[in-house]
Protein backbone atom coordinates (compact mmCIF):
# COMPACT_ATOMS: atom_id res chain seq x y z
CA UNK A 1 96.06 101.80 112.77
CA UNK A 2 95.20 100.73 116.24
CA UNK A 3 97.42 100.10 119.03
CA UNK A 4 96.74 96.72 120.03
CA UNK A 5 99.09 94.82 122.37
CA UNK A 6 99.08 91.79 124.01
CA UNK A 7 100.34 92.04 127.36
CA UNK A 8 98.16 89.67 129.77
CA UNK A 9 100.98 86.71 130.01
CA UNK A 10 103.85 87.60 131.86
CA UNK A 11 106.47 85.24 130.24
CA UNK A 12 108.65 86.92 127.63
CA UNK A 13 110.65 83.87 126.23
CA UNK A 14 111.15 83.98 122.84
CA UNK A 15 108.03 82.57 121.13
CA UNK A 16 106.28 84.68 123.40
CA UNK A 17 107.89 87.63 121.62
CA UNK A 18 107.68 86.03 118.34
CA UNK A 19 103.93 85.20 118.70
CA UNK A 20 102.84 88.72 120.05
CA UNK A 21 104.77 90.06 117.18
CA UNK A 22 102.97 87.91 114.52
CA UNK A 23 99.71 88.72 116.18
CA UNK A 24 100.26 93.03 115.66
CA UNK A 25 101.80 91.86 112.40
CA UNK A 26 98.31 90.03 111.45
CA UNK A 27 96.54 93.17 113.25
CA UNK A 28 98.81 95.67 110.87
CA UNK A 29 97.98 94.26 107.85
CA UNK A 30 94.43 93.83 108.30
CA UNK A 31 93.60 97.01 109.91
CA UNK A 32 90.83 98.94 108.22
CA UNK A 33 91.69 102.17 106.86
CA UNK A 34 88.97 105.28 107.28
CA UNK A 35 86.95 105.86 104.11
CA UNK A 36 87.23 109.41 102.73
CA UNK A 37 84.51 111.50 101.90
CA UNK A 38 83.46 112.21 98.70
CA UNK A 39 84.08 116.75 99.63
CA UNK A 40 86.90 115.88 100.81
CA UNK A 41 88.17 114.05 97.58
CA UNK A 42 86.87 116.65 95.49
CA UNK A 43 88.53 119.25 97.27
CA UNK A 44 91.97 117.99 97.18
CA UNK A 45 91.31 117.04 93.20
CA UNK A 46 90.51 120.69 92.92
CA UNK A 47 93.59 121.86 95.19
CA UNK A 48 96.08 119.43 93.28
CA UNK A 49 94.59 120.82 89.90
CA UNK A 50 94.97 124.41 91.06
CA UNK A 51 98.43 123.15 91.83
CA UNK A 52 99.25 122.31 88.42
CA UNK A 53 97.75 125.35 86.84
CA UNK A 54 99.94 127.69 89.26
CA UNK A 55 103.25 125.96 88.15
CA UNK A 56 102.65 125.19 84.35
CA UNK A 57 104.70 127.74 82.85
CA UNK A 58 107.91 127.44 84.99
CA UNK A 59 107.73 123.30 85.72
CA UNK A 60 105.96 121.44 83.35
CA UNK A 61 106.65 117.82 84.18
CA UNK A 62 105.76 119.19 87.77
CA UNK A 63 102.24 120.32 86.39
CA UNK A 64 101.90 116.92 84.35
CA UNK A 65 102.53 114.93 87.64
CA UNK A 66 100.21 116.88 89.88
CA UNK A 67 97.24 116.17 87.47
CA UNK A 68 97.92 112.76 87.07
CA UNK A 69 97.50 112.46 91.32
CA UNK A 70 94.35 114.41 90.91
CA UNK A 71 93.28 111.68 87.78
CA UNK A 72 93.61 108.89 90.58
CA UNK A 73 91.38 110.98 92.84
């Protein structure tokens, strides 16, 4: 997310306010989002399955949950 901010008019009515804050609304919601890498997916499918295998036997629905994250990888 990037800091953006729109300070270069000095007047701070109201729409002014309202406008900058539609503008780092628009910003928010179209900021793009770092890609992962494809290690660093597998690696935290493999830690999340390791997960589940460690905790099996004592939490079940805990093991079931942790391998459906890793499924959506």
């Amino acid at each position: 997310m990037s800091a953006t901010t729109y300070n270069s008019v000095n007047d701070t009515g109201y729409f002014t306010n309202v406008a900058n804050a539609v503008r780092q609304l628009i910003t928010a919601v179209f900021a793009v989002k770092p890609a992962m890498s494809q290690r660093n997916k597998e690696e935290t499918i493999w830690w999340l399955n390791s997960l589940a295998n460690d905790c099996e036997r004592h939490s079940p629905s805990l093991s079931a949950e942790l391998r459906f994250f890793a499924s959506r990888g």
